[in-house]
N, C-alpha and C. Protein backbone atom coordinates (compact mmCIF):
# COMPACT_ATOMS: atom_id res chain seq x y z
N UNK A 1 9.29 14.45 -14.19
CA UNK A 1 8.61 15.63 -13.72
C UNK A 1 8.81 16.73 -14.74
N UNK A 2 7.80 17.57 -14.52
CA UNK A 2 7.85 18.65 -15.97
C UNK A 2 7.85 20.27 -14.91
N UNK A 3 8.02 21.06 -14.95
CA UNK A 3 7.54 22.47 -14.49
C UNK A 3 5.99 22.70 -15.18
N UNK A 4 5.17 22.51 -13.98
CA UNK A 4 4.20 23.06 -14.55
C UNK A 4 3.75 24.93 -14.10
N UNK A 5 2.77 25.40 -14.65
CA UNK A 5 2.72 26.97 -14.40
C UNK A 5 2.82 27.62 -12.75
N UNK A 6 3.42 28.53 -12.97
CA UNK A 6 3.75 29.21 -11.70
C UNK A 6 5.35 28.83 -10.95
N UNK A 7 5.78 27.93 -11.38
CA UNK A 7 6.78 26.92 -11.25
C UNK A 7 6.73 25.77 -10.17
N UNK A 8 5.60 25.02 -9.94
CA UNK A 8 5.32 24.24 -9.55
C UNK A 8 5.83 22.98 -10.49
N UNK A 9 6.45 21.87 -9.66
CA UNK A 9 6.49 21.04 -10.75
C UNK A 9 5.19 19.31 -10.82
N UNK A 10 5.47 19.20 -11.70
CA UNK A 10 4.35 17.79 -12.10
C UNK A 10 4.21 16.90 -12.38
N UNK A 11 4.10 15.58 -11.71
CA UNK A 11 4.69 14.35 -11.83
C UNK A 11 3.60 14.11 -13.25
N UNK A 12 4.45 13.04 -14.45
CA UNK A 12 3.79 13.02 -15.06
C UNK A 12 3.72 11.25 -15.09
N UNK A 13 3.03 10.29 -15.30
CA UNK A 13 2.03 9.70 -15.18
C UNK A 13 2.90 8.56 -16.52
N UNK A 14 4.08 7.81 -16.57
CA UNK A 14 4.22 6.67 -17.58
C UNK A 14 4.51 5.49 -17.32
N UNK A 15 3.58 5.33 -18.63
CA UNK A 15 3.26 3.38 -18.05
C UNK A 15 4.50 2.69 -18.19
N UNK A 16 4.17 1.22 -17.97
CA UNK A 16 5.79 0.44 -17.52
C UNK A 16 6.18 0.13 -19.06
N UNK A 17 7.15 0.17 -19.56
CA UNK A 17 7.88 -0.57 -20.87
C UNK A 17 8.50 -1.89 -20.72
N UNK A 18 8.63 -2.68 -21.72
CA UNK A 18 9.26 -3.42 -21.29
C UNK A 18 11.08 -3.46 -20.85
N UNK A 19 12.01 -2.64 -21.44
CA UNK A 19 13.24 -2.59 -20.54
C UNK A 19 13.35 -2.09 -19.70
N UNK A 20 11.95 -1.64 -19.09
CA UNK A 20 12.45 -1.07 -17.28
C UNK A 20 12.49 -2.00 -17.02
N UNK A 21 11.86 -3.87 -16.89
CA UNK A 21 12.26 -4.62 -16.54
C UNK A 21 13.09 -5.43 -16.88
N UNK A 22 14.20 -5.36 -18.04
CA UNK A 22 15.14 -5.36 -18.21
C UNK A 22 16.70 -5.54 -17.46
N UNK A 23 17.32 -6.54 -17.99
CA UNK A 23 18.48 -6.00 -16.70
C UNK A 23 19.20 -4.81 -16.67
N UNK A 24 18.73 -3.93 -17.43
CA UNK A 24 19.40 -2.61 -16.98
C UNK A 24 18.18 -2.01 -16.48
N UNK A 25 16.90 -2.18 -16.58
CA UNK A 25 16.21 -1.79 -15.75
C UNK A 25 16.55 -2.48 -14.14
N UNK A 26 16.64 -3.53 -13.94
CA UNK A 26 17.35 -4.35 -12.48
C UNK A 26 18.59 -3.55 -12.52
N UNK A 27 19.35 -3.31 -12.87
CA UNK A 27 20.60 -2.88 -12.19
C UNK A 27 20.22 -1.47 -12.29
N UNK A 28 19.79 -0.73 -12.82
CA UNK A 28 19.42 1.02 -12.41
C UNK A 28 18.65 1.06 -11.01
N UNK A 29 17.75 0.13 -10.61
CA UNK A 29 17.10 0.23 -9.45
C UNK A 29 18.15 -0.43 -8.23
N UNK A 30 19.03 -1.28 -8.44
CA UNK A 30 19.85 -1.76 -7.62
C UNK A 30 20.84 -0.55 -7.18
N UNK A 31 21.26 0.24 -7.99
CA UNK A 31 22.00 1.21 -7.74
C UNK A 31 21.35 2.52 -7.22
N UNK A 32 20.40 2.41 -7.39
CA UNK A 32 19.57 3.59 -6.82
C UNK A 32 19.27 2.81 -5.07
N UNK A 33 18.61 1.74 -5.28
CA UNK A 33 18.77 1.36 -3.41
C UNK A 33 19.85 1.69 -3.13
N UNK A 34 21.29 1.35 -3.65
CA UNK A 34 22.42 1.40 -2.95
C UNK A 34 22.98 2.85 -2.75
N UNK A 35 22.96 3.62 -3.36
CA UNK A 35 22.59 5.08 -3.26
C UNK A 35 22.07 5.48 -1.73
N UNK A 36 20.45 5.42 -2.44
CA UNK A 36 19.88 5.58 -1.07
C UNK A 36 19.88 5.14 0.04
N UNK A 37 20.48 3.72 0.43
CA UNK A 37 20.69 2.89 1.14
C UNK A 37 22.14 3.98 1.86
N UNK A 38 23.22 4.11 1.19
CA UNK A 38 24.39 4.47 1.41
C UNK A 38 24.03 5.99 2.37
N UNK A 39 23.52 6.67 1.67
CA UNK A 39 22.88 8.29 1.96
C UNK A 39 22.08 8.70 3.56
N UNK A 40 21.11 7.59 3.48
CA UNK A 40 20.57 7.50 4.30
C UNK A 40 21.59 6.36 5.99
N UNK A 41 22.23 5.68 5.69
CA UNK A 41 23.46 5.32 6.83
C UNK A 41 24.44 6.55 7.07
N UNK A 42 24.59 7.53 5.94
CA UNK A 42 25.48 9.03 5.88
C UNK A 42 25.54 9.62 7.48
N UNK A 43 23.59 9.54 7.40
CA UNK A 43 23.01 11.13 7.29
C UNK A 43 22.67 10.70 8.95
N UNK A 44 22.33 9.47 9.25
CA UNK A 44 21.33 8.97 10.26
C UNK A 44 21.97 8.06 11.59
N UNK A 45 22.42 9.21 12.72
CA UNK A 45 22.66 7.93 13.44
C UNK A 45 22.01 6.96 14.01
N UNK A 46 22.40 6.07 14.22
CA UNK A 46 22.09 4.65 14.67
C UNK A 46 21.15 3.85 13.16
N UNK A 47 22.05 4.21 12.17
CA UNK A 47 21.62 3.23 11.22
C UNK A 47 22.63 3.25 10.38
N UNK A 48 23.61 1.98 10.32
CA UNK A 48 24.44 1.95 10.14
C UNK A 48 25.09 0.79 8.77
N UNK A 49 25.99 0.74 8.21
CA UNK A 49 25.90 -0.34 7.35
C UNK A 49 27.97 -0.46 6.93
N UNK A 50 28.36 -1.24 7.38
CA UNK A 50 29.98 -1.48 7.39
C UNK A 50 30.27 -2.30 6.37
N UNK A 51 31.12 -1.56 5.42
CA UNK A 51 31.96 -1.90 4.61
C UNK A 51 31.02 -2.33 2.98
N UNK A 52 31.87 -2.38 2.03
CA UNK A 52 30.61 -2.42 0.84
C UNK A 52 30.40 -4.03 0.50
N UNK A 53 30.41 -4.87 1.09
CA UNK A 53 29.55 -6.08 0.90
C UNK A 53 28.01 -6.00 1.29
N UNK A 54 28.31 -5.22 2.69
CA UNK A 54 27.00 -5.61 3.59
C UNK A 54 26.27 -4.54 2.97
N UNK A 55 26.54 -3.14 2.17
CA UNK A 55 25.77 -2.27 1.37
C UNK A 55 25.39 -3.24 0.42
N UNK A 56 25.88 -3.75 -0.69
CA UNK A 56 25.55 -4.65 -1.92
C UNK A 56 24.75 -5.90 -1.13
N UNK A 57 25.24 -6.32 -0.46
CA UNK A 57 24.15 -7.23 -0.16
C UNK A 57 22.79 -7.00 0.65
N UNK A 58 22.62 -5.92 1.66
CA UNK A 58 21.81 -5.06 2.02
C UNK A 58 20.93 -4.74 1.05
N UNK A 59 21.27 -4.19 0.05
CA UNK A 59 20.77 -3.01 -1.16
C UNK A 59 19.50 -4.62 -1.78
N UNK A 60 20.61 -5.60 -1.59
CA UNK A 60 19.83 -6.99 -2.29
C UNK A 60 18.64 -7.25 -1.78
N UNK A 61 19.17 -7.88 -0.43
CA UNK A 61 18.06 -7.89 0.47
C UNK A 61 16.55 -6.63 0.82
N UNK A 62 16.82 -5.23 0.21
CA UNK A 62 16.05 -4.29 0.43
C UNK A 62 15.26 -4.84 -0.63
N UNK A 63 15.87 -4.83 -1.87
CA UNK A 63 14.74 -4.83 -3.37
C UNK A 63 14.51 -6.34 -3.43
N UNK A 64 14.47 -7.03 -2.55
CA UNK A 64 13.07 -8.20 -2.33
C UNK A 64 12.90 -7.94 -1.53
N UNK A 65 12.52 -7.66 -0.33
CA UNK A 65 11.94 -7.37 0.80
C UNK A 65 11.14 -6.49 0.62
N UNK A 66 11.31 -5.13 -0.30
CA UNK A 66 10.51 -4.34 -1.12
C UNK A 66 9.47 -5.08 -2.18
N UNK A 67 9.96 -5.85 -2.75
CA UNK A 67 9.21 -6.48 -4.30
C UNK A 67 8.41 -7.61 -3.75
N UNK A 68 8.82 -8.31 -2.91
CA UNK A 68 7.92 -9.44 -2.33
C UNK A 68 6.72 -9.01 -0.80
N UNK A 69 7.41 -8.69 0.07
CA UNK A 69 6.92 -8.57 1.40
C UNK A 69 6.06 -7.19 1.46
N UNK A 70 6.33 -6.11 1.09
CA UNK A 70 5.90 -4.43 1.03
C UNK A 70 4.43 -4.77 0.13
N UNK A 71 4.49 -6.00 -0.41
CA UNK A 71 2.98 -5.51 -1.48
C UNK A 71 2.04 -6.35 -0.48
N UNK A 72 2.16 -7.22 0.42
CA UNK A 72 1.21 -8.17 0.89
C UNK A 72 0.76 -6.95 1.96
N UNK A 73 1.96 -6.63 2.66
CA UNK A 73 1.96 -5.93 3.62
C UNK A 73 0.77 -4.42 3.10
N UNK A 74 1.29 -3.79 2.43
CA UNK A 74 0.49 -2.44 2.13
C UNK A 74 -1.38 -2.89 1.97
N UNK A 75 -1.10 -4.19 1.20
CA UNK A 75 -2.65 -4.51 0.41
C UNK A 75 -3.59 -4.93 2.18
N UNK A 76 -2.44 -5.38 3.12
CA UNK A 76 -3.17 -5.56 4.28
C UNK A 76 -3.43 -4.81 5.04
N UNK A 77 -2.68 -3.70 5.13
CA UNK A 77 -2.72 -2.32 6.02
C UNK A 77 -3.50 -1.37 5.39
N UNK A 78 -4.02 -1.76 3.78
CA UNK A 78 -5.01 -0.36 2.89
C UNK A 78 -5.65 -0.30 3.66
N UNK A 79 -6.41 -0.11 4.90
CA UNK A 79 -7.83 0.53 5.49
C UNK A 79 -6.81 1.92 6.88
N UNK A 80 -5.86 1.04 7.22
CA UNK A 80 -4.97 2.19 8.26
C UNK A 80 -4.38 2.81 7.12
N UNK A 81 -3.46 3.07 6.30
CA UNK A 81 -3.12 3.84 5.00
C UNK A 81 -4.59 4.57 4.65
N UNK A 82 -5.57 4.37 4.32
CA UNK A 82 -6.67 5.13 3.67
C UNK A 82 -6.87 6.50 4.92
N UNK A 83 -7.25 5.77 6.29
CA UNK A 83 -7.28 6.21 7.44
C UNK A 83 -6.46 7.09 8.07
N UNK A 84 -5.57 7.12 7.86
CA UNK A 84 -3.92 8.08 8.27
C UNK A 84 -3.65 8.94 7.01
N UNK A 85 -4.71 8.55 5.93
CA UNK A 85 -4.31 9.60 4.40
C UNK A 85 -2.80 9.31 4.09
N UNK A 86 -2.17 8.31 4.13
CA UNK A 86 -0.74 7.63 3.41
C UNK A 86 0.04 7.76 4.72
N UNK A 87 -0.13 7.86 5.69
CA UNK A 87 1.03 8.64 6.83
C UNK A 87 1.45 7.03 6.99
N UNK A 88 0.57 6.39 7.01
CA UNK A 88 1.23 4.70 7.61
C UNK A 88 2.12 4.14 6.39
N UNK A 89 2.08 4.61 5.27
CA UNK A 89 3.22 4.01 4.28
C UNK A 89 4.39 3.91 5.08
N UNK A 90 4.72 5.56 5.43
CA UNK A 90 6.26 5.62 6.77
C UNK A 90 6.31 4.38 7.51
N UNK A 91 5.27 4.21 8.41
CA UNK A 91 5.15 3.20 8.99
C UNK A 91 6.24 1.54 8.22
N UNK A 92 5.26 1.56 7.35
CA UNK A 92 5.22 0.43 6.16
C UNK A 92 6.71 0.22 5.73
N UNK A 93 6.75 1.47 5.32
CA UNK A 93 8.27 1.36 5.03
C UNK A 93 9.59 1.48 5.73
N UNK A 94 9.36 1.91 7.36
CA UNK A 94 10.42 2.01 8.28
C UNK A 94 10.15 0.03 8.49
N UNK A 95 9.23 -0.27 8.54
CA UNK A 95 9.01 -1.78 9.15
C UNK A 95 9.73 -2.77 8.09
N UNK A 96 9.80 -2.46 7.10
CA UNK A 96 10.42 -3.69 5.74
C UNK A 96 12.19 -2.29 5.70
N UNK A 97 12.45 -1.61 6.05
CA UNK A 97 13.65 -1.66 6.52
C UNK A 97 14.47 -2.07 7.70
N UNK A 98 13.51 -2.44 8.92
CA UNK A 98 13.35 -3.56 9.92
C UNK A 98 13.52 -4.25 9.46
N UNK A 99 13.06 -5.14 8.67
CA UNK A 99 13.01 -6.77 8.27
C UNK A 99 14.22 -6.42 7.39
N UNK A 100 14.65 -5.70 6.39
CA UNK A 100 16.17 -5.68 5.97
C UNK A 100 16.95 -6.16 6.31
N UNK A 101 16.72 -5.50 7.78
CA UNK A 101 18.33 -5.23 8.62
C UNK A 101 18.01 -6.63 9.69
N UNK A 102 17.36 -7.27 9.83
CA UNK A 102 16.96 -8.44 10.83
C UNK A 102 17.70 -9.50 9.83
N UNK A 103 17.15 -9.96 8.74
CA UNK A 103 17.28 -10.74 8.13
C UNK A 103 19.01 -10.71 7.55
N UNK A 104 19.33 -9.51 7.65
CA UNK A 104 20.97 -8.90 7.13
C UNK A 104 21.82 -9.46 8.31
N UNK A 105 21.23 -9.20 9.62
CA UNK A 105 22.01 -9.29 10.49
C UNK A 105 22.01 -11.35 10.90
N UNK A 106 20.85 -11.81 9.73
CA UNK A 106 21.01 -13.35 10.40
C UNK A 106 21.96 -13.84 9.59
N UNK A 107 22.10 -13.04 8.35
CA UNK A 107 23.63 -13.58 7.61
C UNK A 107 24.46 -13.29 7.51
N UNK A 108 24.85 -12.51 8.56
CA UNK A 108 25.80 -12.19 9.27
C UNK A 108 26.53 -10.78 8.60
N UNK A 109 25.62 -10.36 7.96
CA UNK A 109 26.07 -8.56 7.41
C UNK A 109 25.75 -7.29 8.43
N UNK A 110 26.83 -6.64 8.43
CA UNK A 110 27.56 -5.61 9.43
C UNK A 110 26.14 -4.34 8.93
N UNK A 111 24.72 -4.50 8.76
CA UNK A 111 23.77 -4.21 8.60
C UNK A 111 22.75 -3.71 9.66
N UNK A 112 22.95 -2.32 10.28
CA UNK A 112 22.34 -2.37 11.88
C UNK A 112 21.15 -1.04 11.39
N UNK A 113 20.49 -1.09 11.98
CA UNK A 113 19.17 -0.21 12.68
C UNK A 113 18.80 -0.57 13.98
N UNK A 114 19.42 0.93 15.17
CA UNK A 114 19.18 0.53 16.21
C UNK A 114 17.83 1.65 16.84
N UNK A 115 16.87 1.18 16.75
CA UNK A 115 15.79 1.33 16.92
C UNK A 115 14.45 2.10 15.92
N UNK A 116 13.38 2.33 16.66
CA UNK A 116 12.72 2.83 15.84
C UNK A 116 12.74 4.24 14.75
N UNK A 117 13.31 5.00 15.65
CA UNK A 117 13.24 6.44 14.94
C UNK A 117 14.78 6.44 13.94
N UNK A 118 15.47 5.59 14.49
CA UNK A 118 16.54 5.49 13.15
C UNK A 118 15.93 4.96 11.95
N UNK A 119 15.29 3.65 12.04
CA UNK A 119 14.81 3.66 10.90
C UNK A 119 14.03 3.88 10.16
N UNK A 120 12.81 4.91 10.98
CA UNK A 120 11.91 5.76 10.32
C UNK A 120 12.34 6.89 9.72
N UNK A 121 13.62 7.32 10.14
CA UNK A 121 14.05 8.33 9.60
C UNK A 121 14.91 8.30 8.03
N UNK A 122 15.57 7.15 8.84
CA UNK A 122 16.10 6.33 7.69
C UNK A 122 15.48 6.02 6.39
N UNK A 123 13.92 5.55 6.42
CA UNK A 123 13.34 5.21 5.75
C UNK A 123 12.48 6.61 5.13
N UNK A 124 12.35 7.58 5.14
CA UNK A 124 12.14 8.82 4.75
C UNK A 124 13.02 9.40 3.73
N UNK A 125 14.47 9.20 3.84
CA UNK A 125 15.66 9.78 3.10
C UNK A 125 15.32 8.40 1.97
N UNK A 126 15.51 7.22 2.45
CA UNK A 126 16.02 6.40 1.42
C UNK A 126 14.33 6.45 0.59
N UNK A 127 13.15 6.91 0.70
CA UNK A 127 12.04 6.80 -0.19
C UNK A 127 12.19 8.24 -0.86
N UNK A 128 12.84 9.22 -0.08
CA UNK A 128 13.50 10.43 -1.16
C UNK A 128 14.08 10.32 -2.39
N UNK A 129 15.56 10.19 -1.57
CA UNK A 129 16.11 9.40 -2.58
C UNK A 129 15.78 8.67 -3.96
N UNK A 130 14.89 7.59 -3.50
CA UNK A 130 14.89 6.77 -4.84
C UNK A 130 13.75 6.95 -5.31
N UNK A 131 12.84 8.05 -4.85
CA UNK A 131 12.01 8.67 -5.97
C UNK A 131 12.89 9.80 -7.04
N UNK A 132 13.77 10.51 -6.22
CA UNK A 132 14.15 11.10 -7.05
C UNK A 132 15.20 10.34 -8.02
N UNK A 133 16.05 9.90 -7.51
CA UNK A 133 17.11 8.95 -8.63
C UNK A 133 16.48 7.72 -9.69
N UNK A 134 15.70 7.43 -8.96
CA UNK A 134 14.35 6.60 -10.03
C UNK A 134 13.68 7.76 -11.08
N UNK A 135 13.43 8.62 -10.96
CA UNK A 135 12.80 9.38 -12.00
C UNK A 135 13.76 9.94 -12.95
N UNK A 136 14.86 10.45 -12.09
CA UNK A 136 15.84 10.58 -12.92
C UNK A 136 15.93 9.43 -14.31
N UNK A 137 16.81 8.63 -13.52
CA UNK A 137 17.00 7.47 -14.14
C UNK A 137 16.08 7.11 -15.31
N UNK A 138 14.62 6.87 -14.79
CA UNK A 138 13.65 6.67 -15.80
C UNK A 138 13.68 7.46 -16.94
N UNK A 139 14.05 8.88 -16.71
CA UNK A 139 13.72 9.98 -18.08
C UNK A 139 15.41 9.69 -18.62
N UNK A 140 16.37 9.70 -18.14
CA UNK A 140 17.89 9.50 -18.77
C UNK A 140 18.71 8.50 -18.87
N UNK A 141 17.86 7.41 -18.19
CA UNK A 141 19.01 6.00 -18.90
C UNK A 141 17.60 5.25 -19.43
N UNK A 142 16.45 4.68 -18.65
CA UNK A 142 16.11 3.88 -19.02
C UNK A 142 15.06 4.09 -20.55
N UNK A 143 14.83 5.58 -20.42
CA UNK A 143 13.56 6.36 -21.76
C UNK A 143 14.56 6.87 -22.58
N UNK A 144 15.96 6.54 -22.71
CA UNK A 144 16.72 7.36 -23.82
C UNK A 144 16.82 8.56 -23.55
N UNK A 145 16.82 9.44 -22.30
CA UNK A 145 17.33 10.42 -22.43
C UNK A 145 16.39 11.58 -23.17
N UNK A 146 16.01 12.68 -21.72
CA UNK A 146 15.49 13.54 -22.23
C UNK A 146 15.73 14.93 -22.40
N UNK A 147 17.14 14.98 -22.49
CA UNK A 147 17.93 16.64 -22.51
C UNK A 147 18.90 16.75 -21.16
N UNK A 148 19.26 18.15 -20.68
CA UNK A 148 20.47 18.09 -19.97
C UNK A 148 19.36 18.03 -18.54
N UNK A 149 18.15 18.74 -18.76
CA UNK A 149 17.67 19.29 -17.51
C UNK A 149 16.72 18.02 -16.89
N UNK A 150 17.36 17.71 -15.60
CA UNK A 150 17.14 16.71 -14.38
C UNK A 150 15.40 16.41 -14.62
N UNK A 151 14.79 18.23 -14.54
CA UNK A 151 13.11 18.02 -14.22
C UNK A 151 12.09 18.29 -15.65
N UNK A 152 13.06 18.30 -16.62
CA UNK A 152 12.45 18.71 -17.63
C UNK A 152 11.71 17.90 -18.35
């Protein structure tokens, strides 16, 4: 993001390289779920996550459940998303933090969301989150670093 005039700021628009997919591109995004993952169990009751296995393995289970399931899902819901003007992404994305925590809890990780509005809420902080620590990240570990300032 840049400050654009008035002090508004402005997402700016870069294409993929190849070491974002990189394993330090994989482990910058792993740590950013776990982040947000962590932040969002902080902040939110009844969404909960015990002890740091079931975070690391959670965090696992999020970024495929994200990378595999979230793209079939969105490409099938584009007409309610067009229709709601993005409001159903929330949707989208409280539901594949559902399936997280379902699938967490069948292997037996201390991984809970107890009901809906926990994890819609839940799922609000943690898409905060890792837009912002993802952009970060993108301009200062994975682009070499672009000065001291976070939005610059």
């Amino acid at each position: 993001m840049r400050r654009g005039g008035g002090g508004f700021y402005v997402f700016r628009w870069q294409t993929p390289q190849p070491k974002d997919f990189g394993v330090l591109g994989l482990v910058t995004r792993f740590v950013v779920n776990v982040a947000a993952l962590w932040l969002a169990q902080a902040l939110i009751p009844g969404f909960w996550i015990h002890g740091a296995a079931a975070l690391v393995f959670g965090a696992i289970i999020f970024g495929v459940v994200n990378a595999f399931i979230r793209p079939a899902v969105a490409m099938f819901s584009c007409l309610l998303t067009v229709l709601t003007l993005g409001l159903f992404t929330l949707i989208i994305n409280t539901a594949m933090l559902g399936l997280t925590a379902w699938i967490a809890g069948k292997l037996g990780l201390a991984f809970h969301v107890d009901g809906f509005w926990a994890a819609f809420f839940s799922a609000i902080i943690i898409s905060v989150v890792s837009m912002v620590l993802t952009r970060w990240a993108d301009e200062n570990v994975l682009r070499g670093g672009g000065g001291d300032d976070m939005w610059g």
